[in-house]
C-alpha atoms as a PDB file:
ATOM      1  CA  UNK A   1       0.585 -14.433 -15.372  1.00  0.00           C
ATOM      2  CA  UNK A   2       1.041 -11.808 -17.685  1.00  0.00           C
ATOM      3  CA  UNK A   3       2.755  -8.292 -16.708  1.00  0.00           C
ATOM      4  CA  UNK A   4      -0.147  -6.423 -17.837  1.00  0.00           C
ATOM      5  CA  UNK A   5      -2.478  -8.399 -15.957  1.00  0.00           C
ATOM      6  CA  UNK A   6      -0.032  -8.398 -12.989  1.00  0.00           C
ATOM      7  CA  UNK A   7      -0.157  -4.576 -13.433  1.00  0.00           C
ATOM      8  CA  UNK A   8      -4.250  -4.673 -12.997  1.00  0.00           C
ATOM      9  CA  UNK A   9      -4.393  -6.020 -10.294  1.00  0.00           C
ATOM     10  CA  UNK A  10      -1.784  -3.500  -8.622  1.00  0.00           C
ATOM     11  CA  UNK A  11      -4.416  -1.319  -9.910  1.00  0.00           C
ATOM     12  CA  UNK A  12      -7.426  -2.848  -8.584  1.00  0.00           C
ATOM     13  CA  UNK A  13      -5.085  -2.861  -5.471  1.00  0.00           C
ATOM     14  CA  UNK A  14      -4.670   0.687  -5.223  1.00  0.00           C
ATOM     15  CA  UNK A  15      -7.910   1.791  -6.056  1.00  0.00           C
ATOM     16  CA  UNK A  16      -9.130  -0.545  -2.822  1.00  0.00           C
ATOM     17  CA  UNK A  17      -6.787   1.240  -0.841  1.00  0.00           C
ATOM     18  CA  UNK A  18      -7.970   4.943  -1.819  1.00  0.00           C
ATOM     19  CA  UNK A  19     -11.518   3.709  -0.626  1.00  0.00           C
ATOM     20  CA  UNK A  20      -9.717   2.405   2.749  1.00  0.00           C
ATOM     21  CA  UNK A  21      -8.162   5.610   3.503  1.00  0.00           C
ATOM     22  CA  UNK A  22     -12.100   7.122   4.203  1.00  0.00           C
ATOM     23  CA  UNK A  23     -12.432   3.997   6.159  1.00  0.00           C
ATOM     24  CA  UNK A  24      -9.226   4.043   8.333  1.00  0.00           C
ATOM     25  CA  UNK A  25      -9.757   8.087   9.116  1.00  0.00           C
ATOM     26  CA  UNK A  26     -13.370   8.140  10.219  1.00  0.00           C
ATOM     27  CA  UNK A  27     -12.696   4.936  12.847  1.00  0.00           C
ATOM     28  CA  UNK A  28     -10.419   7.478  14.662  1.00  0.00           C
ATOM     29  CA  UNK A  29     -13.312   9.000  16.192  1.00  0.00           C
ATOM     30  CA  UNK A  30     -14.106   5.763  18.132  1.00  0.00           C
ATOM     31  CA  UNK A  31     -10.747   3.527  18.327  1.00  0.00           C
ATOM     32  CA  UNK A  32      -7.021   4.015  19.015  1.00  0.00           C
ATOM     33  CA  UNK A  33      -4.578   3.989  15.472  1.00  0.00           C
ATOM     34  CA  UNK A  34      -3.061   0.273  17.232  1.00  0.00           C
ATOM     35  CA  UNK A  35      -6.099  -1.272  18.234  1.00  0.00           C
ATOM     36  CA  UNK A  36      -7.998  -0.424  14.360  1.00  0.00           C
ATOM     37  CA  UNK A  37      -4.549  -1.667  12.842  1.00  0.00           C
ATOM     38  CA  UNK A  38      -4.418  -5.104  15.136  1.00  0.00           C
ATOM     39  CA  UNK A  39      -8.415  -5.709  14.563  1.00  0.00           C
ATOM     40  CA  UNK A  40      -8.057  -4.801  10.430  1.00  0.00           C
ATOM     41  CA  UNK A  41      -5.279  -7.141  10.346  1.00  0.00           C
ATOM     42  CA  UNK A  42      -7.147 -10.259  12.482  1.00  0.00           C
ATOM     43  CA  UNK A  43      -9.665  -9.835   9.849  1.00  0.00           C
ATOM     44  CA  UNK A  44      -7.492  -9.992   7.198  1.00  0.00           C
ATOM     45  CA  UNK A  45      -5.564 -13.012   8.814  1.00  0.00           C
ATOM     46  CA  UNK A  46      -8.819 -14.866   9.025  1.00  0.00           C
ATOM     47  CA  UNK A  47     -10.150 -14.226   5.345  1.00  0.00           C
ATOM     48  CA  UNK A  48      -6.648 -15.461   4.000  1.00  0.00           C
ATOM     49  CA  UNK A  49      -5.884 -18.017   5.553  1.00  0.00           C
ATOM     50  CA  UNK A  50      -8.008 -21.001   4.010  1.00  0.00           C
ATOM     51  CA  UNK A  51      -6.088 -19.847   0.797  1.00  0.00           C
ATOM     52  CA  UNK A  52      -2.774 -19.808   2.390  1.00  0.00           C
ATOM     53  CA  UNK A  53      -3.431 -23.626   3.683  1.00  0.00           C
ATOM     54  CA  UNK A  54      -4.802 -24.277  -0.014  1.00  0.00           C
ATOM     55  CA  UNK A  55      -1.736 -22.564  -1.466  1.00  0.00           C
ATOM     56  CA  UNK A  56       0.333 -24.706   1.255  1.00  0.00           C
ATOM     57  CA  UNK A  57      -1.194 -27.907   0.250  1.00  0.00           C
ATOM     58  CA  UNK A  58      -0.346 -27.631  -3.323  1.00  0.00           C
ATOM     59  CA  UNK A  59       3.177 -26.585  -2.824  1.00  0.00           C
ATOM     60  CA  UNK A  60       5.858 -29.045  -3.926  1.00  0.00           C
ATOM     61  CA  UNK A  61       8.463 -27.960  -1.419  1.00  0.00           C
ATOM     62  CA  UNK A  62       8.756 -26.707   2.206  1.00  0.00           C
ATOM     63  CA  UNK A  63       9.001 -22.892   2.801  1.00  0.00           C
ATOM     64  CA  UNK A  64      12.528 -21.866   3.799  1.00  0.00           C
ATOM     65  CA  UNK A  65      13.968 -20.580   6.522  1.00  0.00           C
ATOM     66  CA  UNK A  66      14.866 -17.547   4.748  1.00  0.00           C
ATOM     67  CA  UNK A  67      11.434 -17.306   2.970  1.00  0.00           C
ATOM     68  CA  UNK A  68       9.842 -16.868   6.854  1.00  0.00           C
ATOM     69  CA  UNK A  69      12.117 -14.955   8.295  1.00  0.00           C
ATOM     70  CA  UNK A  70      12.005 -12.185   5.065  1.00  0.00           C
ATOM     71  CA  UNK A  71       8.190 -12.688   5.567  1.00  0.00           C
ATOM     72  CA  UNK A  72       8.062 -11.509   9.121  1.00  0.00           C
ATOM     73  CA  UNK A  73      10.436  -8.722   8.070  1.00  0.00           C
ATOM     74  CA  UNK A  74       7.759  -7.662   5.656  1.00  0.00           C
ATOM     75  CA  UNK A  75       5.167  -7.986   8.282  1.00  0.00           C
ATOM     76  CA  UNK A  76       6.970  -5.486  10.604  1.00  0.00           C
ATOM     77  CA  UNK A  77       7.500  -3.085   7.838  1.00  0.00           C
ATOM     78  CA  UNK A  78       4.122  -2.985   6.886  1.00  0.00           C
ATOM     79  CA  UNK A  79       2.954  -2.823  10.787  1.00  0.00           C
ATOM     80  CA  UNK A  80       5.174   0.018  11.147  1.00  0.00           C
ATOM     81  CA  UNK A  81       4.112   2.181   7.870  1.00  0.00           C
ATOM     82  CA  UNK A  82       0.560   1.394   9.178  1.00  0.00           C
ATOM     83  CA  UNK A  83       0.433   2.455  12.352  1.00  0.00           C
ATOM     84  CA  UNK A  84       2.461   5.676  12.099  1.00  0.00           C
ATOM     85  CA  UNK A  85       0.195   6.432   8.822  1.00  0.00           C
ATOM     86  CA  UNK A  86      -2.590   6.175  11.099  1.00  0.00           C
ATOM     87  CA  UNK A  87      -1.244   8.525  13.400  1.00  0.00           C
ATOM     88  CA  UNK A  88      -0.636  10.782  10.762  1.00  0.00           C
ATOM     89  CA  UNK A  89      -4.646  10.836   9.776  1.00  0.00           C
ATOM     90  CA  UNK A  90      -4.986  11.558  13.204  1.00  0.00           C
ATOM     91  CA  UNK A  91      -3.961  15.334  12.115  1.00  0.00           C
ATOM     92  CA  UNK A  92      -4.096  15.311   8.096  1.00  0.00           C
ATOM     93  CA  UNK A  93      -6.745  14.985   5.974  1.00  0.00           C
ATOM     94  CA  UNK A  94      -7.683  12.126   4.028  1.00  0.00           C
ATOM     95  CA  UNK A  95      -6.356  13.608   0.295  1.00  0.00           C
ATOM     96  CA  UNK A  96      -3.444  14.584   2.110  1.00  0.00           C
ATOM     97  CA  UNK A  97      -2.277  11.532   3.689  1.00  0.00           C
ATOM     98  CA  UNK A  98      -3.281   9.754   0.230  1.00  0.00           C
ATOM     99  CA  UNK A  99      -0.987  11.978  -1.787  1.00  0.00           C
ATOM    100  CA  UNK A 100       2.061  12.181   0.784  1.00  0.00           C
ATOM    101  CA  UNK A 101       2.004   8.351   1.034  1.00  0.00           C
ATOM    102  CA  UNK A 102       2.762   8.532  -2.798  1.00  0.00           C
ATOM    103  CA  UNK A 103       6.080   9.545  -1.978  1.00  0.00           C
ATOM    104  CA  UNK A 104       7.211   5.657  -1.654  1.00  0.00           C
ATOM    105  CA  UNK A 105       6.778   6.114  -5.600  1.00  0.00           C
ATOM    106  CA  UNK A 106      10.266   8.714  -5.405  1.00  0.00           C
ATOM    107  CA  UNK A 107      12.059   6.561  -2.754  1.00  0.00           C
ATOM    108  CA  UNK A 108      11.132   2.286  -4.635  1.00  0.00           C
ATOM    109  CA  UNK A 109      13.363   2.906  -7.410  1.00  0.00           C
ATOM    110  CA  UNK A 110      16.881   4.530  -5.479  1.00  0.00           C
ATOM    111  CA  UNK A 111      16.361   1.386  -2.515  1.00  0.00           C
ATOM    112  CA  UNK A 112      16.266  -1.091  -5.806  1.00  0.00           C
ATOM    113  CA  UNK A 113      19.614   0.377  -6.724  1.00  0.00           C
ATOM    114  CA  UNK A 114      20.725   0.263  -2.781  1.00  0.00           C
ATOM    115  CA  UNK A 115      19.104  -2.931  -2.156  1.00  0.00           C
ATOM    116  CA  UNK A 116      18.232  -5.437  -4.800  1.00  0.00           C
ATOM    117  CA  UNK A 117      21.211  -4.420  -6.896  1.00  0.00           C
ATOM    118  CA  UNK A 118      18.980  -3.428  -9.749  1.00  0.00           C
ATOM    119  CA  UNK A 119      18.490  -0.732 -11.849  1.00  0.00           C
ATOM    120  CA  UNK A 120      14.875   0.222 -13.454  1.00  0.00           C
ATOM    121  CA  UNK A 121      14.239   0.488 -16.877  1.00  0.00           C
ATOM    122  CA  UNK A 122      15.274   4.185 -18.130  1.00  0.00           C
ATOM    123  CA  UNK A 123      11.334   4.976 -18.343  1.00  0.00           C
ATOM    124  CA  UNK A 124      10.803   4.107 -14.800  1.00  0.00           C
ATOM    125  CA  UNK A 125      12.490   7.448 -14.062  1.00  0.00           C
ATOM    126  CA  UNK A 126      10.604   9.982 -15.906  1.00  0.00           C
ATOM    127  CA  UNK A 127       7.503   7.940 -14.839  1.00  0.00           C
ATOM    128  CA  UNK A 128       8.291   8.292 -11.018  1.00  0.00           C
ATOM    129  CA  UNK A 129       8.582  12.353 -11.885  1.00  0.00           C
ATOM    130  CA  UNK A 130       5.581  11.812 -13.586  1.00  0.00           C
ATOM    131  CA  UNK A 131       3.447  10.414 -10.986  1.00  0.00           C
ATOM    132  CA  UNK A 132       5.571  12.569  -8.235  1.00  0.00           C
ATOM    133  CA  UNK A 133       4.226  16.301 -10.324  1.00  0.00           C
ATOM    134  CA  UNK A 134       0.760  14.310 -10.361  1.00  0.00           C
ATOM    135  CA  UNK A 135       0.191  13.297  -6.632  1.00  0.00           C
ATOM    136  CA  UNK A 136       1.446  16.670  -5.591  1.00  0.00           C
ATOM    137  CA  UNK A 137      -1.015  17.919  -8.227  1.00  0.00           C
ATOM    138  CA  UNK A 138      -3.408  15.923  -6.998  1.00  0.00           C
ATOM    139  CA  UNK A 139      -3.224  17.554  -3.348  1.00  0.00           C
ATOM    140  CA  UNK A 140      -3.820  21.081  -4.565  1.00  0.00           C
ATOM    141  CA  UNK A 141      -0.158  21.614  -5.102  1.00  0.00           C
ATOM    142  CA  UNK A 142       0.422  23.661  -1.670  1.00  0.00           C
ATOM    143  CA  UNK A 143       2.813  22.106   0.282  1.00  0.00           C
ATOM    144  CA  UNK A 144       2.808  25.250   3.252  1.00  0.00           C
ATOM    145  CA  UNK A 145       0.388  23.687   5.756  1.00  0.00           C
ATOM    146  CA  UNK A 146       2.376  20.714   6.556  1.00  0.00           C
ATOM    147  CA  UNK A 147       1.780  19.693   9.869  1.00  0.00           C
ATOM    148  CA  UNK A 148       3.000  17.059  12.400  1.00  0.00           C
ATOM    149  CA  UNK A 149       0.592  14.574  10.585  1.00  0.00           C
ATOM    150  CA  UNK A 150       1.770  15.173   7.371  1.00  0.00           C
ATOM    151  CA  UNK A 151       5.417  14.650   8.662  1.00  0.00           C
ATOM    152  CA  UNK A 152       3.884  11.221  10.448  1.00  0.00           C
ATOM    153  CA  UNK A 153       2.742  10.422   6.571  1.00  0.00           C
ATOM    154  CA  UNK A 154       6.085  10.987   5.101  1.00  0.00           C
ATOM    155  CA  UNK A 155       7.987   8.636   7.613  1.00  0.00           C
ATOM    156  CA  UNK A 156       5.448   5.852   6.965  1.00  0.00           C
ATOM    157  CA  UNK A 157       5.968   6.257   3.072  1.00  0.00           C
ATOM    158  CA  UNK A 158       9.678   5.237   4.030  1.00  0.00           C
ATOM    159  CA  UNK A 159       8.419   1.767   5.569  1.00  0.00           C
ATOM    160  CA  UNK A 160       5.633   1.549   2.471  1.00  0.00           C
ATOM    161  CA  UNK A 161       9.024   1.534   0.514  1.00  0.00           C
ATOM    162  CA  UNK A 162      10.853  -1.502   2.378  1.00  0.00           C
ATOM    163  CA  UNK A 163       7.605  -3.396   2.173  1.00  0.00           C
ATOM    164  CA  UNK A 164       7.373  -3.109  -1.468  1.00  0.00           C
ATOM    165  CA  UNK A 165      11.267  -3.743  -1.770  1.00  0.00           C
ATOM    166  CA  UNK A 166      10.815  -6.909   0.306  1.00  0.00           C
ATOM    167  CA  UNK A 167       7.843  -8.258  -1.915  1.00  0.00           C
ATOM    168  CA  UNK A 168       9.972  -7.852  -4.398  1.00  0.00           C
ATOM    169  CA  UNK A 169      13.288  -9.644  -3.266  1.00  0.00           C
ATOM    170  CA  UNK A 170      11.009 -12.751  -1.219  1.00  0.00           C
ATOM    171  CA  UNK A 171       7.813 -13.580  -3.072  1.00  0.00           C
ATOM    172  CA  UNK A 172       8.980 -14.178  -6.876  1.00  0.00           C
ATOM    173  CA  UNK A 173      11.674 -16.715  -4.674  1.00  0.00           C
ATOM    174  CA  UNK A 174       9.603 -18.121  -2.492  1.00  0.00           C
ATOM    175  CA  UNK A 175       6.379 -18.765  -4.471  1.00  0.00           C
ATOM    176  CA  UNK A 176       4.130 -18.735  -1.792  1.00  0.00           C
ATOM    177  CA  UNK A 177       2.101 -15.059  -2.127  1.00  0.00           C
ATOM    178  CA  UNK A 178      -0.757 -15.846  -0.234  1.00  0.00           C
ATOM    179  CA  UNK A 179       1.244 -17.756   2.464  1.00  0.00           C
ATOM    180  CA  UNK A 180       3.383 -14.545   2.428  1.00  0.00           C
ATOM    181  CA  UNK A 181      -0.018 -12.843   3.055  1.00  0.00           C
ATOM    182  CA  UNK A 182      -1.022 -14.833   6.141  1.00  0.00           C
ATOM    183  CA  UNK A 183       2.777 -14.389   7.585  1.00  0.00           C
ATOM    184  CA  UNK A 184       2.593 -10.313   7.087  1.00  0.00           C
ATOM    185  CA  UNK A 185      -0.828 -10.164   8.078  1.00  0.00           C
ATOM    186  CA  UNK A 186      -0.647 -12.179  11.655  1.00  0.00           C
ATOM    187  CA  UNK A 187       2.681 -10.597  12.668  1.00  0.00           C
ATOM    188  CA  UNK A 188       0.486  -7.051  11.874  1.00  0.00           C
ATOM    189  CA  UNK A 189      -2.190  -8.585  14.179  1.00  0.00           C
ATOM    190  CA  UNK A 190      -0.102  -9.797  16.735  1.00  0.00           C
ATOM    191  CA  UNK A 191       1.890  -6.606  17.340  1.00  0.00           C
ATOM    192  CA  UNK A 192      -1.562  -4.611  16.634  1.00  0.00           C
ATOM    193  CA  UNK A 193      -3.445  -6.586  19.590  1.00  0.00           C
ATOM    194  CA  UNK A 194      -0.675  -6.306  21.849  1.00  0.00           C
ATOM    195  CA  UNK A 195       0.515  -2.687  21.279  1.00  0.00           C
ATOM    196  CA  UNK A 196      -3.703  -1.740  21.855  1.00  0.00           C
ATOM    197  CA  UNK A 197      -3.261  -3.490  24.846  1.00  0.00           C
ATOM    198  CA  UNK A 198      -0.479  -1.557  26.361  1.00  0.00           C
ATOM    199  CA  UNK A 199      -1.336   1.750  24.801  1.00  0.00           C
ATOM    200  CA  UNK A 200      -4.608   2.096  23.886  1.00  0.00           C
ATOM    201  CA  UNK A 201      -8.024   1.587  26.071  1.00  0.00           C
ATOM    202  CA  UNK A 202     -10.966  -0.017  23.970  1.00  0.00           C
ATOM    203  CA  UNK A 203     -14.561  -1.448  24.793  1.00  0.00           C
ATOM    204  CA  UNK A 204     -16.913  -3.712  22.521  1.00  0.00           C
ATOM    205  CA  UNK A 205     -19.452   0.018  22.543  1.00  0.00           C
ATOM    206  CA  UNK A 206     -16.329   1.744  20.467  1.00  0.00           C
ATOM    207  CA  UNK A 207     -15.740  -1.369  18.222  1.00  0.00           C
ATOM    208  CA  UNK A 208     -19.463  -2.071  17.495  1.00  0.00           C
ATOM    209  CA  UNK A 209     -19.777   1.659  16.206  1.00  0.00           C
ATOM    210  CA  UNK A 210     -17.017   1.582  14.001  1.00  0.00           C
ATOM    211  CA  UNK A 211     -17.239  -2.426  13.283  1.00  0.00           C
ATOM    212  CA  UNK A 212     -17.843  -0.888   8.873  1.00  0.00           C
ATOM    213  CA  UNK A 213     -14.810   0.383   9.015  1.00  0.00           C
ATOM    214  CA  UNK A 214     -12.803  -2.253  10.698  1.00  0.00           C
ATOM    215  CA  UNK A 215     -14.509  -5.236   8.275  1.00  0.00           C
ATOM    216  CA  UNK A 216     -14.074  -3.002   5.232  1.00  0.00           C
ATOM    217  CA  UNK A 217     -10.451  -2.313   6.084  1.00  0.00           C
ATOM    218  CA  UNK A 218      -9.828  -5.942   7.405  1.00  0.00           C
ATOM    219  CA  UNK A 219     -11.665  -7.622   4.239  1.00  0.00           C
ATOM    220  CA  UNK A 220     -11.053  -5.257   1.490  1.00  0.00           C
ATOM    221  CA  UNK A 221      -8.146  -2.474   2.014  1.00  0.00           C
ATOM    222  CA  UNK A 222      -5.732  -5.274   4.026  1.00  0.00           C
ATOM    223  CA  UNK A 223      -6.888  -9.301   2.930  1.00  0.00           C
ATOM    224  CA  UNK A 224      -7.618  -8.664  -0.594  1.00  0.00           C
ATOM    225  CA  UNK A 225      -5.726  -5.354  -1.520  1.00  0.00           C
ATOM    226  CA  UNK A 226      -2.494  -6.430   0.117  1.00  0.00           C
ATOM    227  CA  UNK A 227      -2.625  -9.951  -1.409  1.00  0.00           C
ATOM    228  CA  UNK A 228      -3.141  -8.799  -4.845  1.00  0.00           C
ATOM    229  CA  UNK A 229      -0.110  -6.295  -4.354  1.00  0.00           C
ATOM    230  CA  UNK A 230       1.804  -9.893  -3.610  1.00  0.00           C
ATOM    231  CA  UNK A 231       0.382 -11.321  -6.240  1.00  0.00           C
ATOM    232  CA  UNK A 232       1.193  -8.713  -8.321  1.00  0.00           C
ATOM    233  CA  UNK A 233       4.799  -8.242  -7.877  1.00  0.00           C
ATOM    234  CA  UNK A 234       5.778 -11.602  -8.515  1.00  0.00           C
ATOM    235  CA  UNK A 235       5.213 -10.678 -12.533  1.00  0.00           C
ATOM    236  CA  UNK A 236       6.714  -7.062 -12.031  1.00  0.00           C
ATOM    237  CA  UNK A 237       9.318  -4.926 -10.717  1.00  0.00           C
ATOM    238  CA  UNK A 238       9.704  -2.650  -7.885  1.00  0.00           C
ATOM    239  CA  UNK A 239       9.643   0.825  -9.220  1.00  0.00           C
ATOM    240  CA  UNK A 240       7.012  -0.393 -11.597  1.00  0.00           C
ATOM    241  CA  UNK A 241       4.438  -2.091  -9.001  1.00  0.00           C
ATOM    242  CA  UNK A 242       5.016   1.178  -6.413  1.00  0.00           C
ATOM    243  CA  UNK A 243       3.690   3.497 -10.095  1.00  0.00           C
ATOM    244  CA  UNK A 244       0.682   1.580 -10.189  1.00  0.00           C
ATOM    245  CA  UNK A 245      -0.103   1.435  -6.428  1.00  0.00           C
ATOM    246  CA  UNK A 246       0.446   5.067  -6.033  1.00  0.00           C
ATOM    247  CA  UNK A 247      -3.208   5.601  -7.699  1.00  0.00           C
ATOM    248  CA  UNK A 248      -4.453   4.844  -4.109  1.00  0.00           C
ATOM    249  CA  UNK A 249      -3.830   8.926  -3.817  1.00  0.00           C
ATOM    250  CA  UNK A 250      -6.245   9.551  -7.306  1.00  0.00           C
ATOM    251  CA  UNK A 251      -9.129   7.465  -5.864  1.00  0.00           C
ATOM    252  CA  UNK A 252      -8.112   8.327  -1.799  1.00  0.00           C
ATOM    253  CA  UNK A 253      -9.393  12.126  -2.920  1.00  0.00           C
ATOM    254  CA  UNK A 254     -12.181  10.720  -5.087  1.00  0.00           C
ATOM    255  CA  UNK A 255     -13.942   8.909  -2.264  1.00  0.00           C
ATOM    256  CA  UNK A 256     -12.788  11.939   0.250  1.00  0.00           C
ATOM    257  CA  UNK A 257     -14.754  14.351  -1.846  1.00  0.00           C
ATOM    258  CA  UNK A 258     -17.682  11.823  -2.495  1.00  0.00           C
ATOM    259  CA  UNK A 259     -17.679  11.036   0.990  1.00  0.00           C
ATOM    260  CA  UNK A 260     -16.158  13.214   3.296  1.00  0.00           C
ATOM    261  CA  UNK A 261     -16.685  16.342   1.570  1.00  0.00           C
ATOM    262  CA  UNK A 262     -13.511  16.784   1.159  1.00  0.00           C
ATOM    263  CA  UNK A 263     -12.798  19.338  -2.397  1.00  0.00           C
ATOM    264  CA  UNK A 264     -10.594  18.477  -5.367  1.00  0.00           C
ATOM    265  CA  UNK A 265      -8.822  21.679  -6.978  1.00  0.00           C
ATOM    266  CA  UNK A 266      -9.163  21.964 -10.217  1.00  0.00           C
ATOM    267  CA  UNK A 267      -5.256  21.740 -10.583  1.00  0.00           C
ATOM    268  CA  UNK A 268      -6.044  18.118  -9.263  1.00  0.00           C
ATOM    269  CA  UNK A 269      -7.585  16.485 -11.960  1.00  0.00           C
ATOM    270  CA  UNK A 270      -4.598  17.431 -14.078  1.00  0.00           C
ATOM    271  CA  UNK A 271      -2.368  15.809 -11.549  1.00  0.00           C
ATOM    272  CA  UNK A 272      -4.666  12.648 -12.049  1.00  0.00           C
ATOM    273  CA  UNK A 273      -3.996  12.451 -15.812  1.00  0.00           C
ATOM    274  CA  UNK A 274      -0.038  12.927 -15.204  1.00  0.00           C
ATOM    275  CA  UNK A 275      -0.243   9.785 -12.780  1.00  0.00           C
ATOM    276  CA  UNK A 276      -2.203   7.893 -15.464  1.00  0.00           C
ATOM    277  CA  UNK A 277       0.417   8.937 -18.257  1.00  0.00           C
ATOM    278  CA  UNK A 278       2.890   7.657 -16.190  1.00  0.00           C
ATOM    279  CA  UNK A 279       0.946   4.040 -15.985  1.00  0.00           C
ATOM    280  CA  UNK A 280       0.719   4.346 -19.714  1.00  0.00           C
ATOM    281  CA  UNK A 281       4.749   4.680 -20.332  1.00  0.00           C
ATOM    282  CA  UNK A 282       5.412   1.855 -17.999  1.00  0.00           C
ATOM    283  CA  UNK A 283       3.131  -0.540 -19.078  1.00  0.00           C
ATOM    284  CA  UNK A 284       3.092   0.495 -22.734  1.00  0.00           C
ATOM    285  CA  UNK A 285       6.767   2.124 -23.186  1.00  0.00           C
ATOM    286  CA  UNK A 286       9.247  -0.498 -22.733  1.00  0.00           C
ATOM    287  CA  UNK A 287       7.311  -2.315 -25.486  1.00  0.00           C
ATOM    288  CA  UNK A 288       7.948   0.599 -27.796  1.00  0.00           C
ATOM    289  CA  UNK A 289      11.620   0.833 -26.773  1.00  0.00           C
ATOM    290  CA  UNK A 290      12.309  -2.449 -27.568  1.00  0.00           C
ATOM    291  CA  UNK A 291      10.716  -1.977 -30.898  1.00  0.00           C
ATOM    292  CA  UNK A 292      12.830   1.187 -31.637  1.00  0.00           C
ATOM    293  CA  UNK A 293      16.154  -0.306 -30.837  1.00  0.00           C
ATOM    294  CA  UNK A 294      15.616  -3.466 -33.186  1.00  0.00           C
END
């Protein structure tokens, strides 16, 4: 796969998950944040796995022990960012939580350094200022009415950040995204169901009313977006992948306002076009570096 066709579906990816912050805020009027995350994820679970076993059948060796155990670790990170993100929408607003979620965009490229040992391509770091001026752009650019679920928001970037650091280090190794997929997504069930269950109170009346939001988050914002962010990252890096997913913010405060009512400033659709620059010099600027230096 080509890296601009890797980059699309990032993209597509984040544009999915913009839709599925409208989703996962309005079924906190009828369900608990554990129980929505543990019944989005069962979802998910079931529409990947016939293309997990597909994917499985086709493979030419056995998955490693260290390919399952770095996929479970991705499947708690990704539990963990979710559920306290939920929280967070609990108290936040839906353009809010979509622009302080961004923030994995700042913290990706310093835990490739710590981490995977790598360092990003020079334009990776005026891009991630770039998209950083944008998404806080894109939120009105007030940061003085922070409140506990903003803070909530800004933890869970921080485990958005080891999940896409993760992806990165096990799926180009492995070669088993979609498998990777069913792995995250079941461990995000499992530990949803369960944590419900001991938390959380919940009857078939709550689920039926907000059954939309759980099949549109299961099918769409978890089992497709989250496997095309796999897929994606095999064919890119890091710091790259988390610019193009951070667009989630642009079209989380497009839907809010189309929606939920929810207003864009004017200052906000100038933060959109910084975030899209900073696609452009990331997908288009390390072509134009190579040329120069020739």
């Amino acid at each position: 796969m080509s890296r601009p066709l890797a980059n699309l579906l990032l993209l597509i990816a984040g544009a999915i998950w913009g839709m599925g912050f409208v989703a996962q805020s309005s079924a906190m009027n009828a369900i608990g944040p554990i129980y929505f995350v543990g019944l989005r994820f069962v979802i998910a679970t079931l529409v990947i796995a016939p293309f997990a076993l597909w994917e499985t059948r086709r493979a030419t060796t056995p998955l490693t022990q260290a390919s399952k155990t770095g996929f479970i670790q991705i499947g708690l990170a990704l539990f963990t960012g979710m559920v306290i993100q939920q929280f967070g929408l609990m108290y936040t607003t839906v353009t809010n939580s979509g622009f302080l979620t961004g923030l994995y965009v700042v913290m990706v490229p310093f835990l490739t350094l710590v981490v995977l040992k790598t360092c990003p391509h020079p334009l990776v770091w005026p891009a991630v200022a770039m998209t950083f001026a944008g998404i806080w752009l894109l939120s009105g650019g007030d940061l003085v009415a922070l409140n506990a679920g903003d803070g909530l928001t800004i933890a869970s970037a921080l485990f958005w950040s080891i999940q896409v650091i993760l992806i990165a280090r096990h799926s180009a190794e492995s070669g088993r995204p979609l498998t990777l997929s069913l792995i995250q997504f079941a461990v995000c069930a499992v530990l949803g169901l369960l944590g419900g269950l001991l938390f959380e109170t919940i009857t078939l009346e709550a689920i039926s009313k907000v059954l939309p939001e759980i099949l549109f988050a299961g099918i769409f914002a978890s089992g497709i977006a989250f496997s095309l962010q796999v897929i994606g990252q095999r064919y890119t890096t890091a710091p790259q992948a988390a610019i193009f997913l951070t667009t989630e913010s642009i079209f989380a405060a497009l839907f809010a306002a189309i929606i939920l009512g929810e207003r864009i400033a004017s200052i906000g659709y100038v933060g959109g076009g910084l975030i899209f620059a900073a696609i452009l010099l990331v997908e288009a600027g390390p072509y134009a570096f190579k040329r120069q230096s020739a």
